[in-house]
N, C-alpha and C. Protein backbone atom coordinates (compact mmCIF):
# COMPACT_ATOMS: atom_id res chain seq x y z
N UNK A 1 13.64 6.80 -11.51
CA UNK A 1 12.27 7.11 -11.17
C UNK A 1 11.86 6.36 -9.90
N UNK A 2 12.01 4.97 -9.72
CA UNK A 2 11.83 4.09 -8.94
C UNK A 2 13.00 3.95 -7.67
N UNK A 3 12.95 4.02 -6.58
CA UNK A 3 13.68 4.14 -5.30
C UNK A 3 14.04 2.48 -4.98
N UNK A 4 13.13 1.99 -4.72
CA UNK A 4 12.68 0.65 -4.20
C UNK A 4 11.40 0.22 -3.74
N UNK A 5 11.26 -1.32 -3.92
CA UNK A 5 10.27 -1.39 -3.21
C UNK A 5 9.90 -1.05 -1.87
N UNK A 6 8.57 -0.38 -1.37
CA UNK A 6 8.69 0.23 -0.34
C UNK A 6 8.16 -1.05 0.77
N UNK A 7 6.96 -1.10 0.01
CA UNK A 7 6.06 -2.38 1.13
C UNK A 7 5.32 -3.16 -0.29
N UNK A 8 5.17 -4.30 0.30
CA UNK A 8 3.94 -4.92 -0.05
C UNK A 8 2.38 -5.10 0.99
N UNK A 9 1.06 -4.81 0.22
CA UNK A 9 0.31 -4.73 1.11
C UNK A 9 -1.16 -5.83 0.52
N UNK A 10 -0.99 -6.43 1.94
CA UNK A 10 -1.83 -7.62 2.10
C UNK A 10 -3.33 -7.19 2.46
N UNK A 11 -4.02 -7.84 1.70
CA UNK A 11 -5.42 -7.47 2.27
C UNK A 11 -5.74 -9.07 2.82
N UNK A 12 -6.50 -8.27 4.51
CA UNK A 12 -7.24 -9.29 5.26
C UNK A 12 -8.28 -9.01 6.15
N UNK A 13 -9.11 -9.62 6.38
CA UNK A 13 -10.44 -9.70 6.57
C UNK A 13 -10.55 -8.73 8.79
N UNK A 14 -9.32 -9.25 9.40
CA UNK A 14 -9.14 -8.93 10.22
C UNK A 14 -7.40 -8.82 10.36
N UNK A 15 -6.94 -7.62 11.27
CA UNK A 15 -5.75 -7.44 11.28
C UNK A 15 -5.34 -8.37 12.62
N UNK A 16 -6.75 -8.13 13.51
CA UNK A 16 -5.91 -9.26 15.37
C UNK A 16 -5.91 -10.86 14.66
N UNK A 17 -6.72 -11.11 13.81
CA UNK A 17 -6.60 -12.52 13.70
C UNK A 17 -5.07 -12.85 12.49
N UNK A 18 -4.57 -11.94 11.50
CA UNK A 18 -3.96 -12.34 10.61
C UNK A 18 -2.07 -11.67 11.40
N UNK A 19 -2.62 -10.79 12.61
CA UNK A 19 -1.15 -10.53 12.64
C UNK A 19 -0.23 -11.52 13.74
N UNK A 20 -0.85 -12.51 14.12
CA UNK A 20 0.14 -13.55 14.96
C UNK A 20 0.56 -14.38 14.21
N UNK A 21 0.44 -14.39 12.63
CA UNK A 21 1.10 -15.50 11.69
C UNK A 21 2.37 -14.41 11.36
N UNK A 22 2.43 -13.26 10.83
CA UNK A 22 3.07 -12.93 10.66
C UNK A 22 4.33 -11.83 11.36
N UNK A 23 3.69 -11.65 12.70
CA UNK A 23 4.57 -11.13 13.98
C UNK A 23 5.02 -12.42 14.98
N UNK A 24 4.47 -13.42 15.32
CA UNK A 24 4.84 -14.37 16.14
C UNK A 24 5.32 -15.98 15.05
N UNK A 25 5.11 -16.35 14.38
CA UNK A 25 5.02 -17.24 13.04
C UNK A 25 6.39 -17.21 12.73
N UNK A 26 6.55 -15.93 11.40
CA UNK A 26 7.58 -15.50 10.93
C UNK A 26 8.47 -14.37 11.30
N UNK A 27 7.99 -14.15 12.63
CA UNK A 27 8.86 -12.99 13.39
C UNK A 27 9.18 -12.32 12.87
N UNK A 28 8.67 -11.22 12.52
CA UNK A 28 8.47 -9.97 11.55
C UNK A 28 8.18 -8.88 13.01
N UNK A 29 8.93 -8.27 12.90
CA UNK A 29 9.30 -6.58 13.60
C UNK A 29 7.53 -5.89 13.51
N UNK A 30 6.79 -5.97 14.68
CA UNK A 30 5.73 -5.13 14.57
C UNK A 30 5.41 -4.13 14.93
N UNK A 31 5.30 -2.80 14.23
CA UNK A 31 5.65 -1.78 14.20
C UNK A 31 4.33 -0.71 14.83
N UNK A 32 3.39 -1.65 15.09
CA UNK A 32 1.78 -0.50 14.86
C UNK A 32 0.98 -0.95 14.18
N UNK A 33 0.07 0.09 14.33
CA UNK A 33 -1.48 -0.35 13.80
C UNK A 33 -1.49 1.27 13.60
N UNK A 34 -2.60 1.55 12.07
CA UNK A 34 -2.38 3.27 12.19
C UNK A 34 -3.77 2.76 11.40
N UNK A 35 -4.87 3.73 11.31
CA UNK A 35 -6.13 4.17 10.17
C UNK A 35 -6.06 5.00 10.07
N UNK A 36 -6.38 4.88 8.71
CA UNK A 36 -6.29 5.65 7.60
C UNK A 36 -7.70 5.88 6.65
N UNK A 37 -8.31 6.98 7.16
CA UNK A 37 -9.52 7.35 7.22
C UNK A 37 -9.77 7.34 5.60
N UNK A 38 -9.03 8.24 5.22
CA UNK A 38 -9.04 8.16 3.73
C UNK A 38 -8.95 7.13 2.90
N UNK A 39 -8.31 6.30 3.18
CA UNK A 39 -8.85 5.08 2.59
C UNK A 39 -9.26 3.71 3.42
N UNK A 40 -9.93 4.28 4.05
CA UNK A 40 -11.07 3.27 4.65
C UNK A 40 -10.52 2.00 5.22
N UNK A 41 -9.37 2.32 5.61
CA UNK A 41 -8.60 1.05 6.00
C UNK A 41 -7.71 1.09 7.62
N UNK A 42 -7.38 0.29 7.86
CA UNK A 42 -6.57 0.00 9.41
C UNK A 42 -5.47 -0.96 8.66
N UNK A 43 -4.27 0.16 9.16
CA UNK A 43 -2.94 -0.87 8.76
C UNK A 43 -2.25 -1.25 9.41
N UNK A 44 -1.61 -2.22 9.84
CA UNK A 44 -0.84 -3.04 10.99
C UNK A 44 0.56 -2.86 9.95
N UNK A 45 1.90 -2.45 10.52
CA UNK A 45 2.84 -2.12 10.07
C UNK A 45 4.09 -3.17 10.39
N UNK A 46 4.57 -3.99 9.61
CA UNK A 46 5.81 -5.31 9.94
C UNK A 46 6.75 -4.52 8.84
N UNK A 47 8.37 -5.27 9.50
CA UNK A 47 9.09 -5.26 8.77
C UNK A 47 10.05 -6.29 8.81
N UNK A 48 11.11 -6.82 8.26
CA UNK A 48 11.67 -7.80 8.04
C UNK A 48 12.98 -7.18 7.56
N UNK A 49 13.97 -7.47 7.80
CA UNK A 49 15.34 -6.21 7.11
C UNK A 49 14.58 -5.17 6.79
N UNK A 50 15.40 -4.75 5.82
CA UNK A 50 14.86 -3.40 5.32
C UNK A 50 13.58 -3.69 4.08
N UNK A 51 13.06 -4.93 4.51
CA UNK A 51 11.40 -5.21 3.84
C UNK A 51 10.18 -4.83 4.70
N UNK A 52 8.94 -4.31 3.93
CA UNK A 52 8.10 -4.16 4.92
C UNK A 52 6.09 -5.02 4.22
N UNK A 53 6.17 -5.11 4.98
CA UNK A 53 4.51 -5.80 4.45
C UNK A 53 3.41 -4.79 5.25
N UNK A 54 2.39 -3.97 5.21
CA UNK A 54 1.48 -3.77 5.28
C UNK A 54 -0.14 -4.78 5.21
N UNK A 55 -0.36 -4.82 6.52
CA UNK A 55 -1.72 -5.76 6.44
C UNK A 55 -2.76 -4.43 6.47
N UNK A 56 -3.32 -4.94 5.70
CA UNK A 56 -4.63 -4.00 5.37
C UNK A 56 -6.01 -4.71 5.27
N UNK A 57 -6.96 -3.68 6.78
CA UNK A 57 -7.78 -4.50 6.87
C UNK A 57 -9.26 -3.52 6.43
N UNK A 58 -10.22 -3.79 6.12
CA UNK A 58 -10.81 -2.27 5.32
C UNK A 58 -11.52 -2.01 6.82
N UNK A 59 -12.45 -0.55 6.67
CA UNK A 59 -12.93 -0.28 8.11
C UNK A 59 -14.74 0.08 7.16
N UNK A 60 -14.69 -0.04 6.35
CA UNK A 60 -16.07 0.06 5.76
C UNK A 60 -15.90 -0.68 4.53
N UNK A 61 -17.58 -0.88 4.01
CA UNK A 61 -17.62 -1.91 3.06
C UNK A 61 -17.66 -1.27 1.72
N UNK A 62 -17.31 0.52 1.81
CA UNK A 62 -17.12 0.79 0.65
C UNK A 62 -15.25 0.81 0.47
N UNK A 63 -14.67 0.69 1.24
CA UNK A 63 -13.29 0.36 1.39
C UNK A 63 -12.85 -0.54 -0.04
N UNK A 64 -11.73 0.24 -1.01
CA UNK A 64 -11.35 -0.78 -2.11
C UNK A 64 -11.11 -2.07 -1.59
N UNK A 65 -10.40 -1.97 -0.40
CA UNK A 65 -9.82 -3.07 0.04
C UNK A 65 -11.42 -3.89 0.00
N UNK A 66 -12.45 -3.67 0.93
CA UNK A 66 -13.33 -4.62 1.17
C UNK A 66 -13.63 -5.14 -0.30
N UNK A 67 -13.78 -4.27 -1.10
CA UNK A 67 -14.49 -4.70 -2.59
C UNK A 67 -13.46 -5.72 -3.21
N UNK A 68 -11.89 -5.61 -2.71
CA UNK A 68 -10.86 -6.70 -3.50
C UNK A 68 -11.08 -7.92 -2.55
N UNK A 69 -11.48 -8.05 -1.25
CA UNK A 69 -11.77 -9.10 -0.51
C UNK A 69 -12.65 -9.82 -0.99
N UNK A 70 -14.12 -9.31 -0.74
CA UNK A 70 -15.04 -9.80 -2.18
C UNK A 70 -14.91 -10.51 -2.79
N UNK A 71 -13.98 -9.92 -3.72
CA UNK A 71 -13.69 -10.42 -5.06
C UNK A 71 -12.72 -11.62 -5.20
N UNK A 72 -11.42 -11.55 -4.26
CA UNK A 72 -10.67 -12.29 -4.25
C UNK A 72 -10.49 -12.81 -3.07
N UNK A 73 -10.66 -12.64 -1.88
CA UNK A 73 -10.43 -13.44 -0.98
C UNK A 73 -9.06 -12.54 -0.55
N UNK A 74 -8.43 -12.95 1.18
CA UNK A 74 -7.48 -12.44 1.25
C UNK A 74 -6.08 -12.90 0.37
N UNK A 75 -5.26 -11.81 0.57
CA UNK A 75 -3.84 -12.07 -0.07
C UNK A 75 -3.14 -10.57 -0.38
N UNK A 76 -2.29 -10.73 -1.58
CA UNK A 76 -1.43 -9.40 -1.92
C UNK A 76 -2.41 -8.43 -2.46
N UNK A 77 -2.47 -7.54 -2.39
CA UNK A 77 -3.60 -6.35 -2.45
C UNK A 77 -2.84 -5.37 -3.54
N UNK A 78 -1.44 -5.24 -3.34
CA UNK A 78 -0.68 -3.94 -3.97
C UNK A 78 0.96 -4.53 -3.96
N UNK A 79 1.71 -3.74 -4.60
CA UNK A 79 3.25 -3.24 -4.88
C UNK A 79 3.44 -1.96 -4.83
N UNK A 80 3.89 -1.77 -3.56
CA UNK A 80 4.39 -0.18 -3.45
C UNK A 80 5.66 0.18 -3.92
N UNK A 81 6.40 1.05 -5.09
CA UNK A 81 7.41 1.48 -4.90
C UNK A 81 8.05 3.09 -4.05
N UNK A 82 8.95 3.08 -3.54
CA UNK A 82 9.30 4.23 -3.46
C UNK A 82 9.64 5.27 -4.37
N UNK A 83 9.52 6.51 -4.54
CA UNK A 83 9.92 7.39 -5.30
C UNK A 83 10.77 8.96 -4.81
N UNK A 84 11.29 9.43 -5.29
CA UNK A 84 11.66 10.36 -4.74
C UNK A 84 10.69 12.21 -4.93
N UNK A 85 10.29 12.01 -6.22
CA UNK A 85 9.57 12.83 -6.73
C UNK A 85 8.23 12.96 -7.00
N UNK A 86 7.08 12.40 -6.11
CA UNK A 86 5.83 11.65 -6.76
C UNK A 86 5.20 12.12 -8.15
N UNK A 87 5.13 13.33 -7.94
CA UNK A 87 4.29 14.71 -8.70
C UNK A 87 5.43 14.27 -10.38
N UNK A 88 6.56 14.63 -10.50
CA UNK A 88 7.15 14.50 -11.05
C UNK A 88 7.05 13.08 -12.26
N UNK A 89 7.06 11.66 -11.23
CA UNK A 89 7.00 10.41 -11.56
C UNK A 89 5.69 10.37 -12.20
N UNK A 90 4.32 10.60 -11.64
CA UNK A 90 3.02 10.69 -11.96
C UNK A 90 2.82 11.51 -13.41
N UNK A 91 3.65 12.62 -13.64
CA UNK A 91 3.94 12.96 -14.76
C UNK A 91 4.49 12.27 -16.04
N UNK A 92 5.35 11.49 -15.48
CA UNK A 92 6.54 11.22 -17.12
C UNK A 92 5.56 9.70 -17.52
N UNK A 93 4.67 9.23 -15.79
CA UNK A 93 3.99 8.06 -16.33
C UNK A 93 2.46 8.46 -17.53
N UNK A 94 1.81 9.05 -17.09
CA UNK A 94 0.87 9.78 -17.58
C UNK A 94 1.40 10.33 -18.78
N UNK A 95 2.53 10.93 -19.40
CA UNK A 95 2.58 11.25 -20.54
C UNK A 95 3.53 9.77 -21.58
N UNK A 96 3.55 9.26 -20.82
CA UNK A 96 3.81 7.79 -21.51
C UNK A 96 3.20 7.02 -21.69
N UNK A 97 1.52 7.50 -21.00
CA UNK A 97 0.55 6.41 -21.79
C UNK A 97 -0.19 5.70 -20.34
N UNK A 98 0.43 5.63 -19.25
CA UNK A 98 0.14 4.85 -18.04
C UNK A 98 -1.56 5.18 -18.22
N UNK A 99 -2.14 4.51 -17.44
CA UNK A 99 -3.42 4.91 -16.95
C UNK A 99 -3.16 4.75 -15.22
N UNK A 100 -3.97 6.36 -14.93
CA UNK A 100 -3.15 6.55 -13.19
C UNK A 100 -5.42 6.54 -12.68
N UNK A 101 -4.84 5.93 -11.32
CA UNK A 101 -6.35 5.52 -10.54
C UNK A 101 -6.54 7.17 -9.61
N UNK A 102 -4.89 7.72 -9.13
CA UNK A 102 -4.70 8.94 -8.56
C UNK A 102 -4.13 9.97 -10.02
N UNK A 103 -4.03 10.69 -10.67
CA UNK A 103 -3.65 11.83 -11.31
C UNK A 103 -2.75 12.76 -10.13
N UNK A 104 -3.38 12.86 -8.98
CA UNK A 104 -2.62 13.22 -7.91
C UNK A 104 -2.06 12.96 -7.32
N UNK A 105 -1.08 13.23 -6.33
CA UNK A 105 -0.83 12.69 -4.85
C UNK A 105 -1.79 12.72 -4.05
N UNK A 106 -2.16 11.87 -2.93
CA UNK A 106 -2.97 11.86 -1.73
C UNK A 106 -2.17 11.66 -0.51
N UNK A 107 -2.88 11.64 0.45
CA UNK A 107 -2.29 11.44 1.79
C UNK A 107 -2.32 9.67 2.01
N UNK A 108 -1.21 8.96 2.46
CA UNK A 108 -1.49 7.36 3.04
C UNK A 108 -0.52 7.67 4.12
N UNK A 109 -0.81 6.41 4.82
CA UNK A 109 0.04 6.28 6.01
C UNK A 109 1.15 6.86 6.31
N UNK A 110 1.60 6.76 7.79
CA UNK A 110 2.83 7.73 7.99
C UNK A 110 3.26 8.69 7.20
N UNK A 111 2.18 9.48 6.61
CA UNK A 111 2.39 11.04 6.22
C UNK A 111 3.17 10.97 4.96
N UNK A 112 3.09 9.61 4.13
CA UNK A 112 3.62 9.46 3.10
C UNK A 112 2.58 10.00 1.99
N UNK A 113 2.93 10.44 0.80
CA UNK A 113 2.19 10.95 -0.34
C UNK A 113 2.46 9.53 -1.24
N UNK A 114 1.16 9.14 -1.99
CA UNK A 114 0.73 7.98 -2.63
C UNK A 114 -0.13 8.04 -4.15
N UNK A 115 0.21 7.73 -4.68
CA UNK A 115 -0.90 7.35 -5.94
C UNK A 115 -0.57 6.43 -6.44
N UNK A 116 -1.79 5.72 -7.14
CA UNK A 116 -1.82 4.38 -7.48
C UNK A 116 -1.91 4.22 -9.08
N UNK A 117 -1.08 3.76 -9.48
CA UNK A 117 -1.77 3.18 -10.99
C UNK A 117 -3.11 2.27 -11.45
N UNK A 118 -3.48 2.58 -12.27
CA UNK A 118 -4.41 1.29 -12.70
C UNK A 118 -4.17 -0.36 -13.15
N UNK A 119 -4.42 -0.76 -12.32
CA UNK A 119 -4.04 -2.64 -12.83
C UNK A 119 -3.64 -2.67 -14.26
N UNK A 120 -4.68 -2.21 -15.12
CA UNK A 120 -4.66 -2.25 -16.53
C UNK A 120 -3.35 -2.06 -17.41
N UNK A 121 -2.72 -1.33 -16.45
CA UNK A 121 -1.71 -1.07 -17.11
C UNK A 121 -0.35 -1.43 -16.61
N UNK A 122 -0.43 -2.45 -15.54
CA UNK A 122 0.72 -2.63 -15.07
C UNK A 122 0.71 -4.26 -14.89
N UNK A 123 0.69 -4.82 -15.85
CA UNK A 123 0.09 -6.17 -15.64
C UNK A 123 -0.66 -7.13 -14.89
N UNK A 124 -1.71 -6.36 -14.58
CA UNK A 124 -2.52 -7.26 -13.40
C UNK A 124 -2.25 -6.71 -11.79
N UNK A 125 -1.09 -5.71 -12.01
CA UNK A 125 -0.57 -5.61 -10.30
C UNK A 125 -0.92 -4.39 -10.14
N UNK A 126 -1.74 -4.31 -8.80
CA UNK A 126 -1.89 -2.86 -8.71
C UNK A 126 -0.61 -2.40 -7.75
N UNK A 127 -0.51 -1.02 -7.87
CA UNK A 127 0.84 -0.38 -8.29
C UNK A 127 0.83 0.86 -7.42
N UNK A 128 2.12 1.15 -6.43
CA UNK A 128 1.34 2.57 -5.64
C UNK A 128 2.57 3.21 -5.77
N UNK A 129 2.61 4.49 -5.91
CA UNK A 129 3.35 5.13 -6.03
C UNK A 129 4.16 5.80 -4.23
N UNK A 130 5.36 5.59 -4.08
CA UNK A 130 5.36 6.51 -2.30
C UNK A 130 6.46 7.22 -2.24
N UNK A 131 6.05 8.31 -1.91
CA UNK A 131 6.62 9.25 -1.32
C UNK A 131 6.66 9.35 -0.08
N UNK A 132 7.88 9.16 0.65
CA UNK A 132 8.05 9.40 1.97
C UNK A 132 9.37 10.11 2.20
N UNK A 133 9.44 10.92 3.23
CA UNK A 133 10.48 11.88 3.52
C UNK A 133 11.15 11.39 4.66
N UNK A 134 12.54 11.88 4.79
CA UNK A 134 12.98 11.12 5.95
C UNK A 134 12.66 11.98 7.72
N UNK A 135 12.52 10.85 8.01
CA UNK A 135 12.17 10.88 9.66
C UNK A 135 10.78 9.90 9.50
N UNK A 136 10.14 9.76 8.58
CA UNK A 136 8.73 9.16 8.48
C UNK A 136 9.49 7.56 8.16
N UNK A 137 8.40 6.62 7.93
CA UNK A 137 8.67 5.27 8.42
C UNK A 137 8.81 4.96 6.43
C-alpha cells in the first residue's frame, strides 16, 4: 500500500527566514518555492539523498498550517507517504475503520494527488497520503 516516505513537512512562520538553516546550515539541495492556493500555503522544496522536507509557510490565517502554528509553534506539521494507487489506498483505509480528513484525492504540489488522514487515528501524526507520477518531483 505504502511506497515510501515521500517528504516530511515543516511548518514555519516564514519560508526566507527558516530556509538558510536548512539550505546553507545543513546543505540540503534547494529545489523551489511553489503556492499552493488550495491549501493556503507557500512551499520551499529541499532534498537530502533521496529524502525530502517540505517547509510550509501558510499564505492566510485561515491556512491549517497557520491554525497548527497557533497552536504549536513551528516544527513537523505532517508524514507524507508515497502511494501508488491513492483512490484505491483511501479505500481499503476507510473500510478498515481509518478516519480520512480527505475521502478524496485533491490537488498538492507538483501536480501530486494527496489526502490526509485524521491525527485521531494515526497516533497523533498527521498523515498524507501521495500520489505522484513519474516526471513530477
Amino acid at each position: 500500500m505504502l511506497t515510501k516516505i515521500n517528504h516530511l513537512g515543516v511548518a514555519v512562520t516564514s519560508i526566507e527566514e527558516a530556509l538558510p538553516f536548512y539550505r546553507d546550515t545543513l546543505g540540503m539541495n534547494f529545489a523551489g518555492i511553489e503556492e499552493v492556493p488550495s491549501q493556503l500555503v507557500k512551499v520551499a522544496f529541499l532534498s537530502i539523498g533521496e529524502s525530502k522536507i517540505e517547509l510550509l509557510e501558510p499564505t492566510s490565517p485561515e491556512s491549517p498550517v497557520a491554525k497548527f502554528l497557533e497552536k504549536n509553534g513551528p516544527g513537523v506539521h505532517h508524514v507524507a507517504y508515497g502511494v501508488q494507487d491513492i483512490e484505491a489506498t483511501i479505500a481499503r483505509l476507510v473500510a478498515g475503520g481509518t478516519r480520512m480528513i480527505d475521502t478524496a484525492p485533491r490537488n498538492g504540489a507538483h501536480g501530486a494527488r494527496i489526502a490526509f488522514l485524521h491525527p485521531k487515528s494515526s497516533n497523533g501524526v498527521l498523515t498524507e497520503l501521495c500520489e505522484v507520477h513519474q516526471g513530477s518531483h
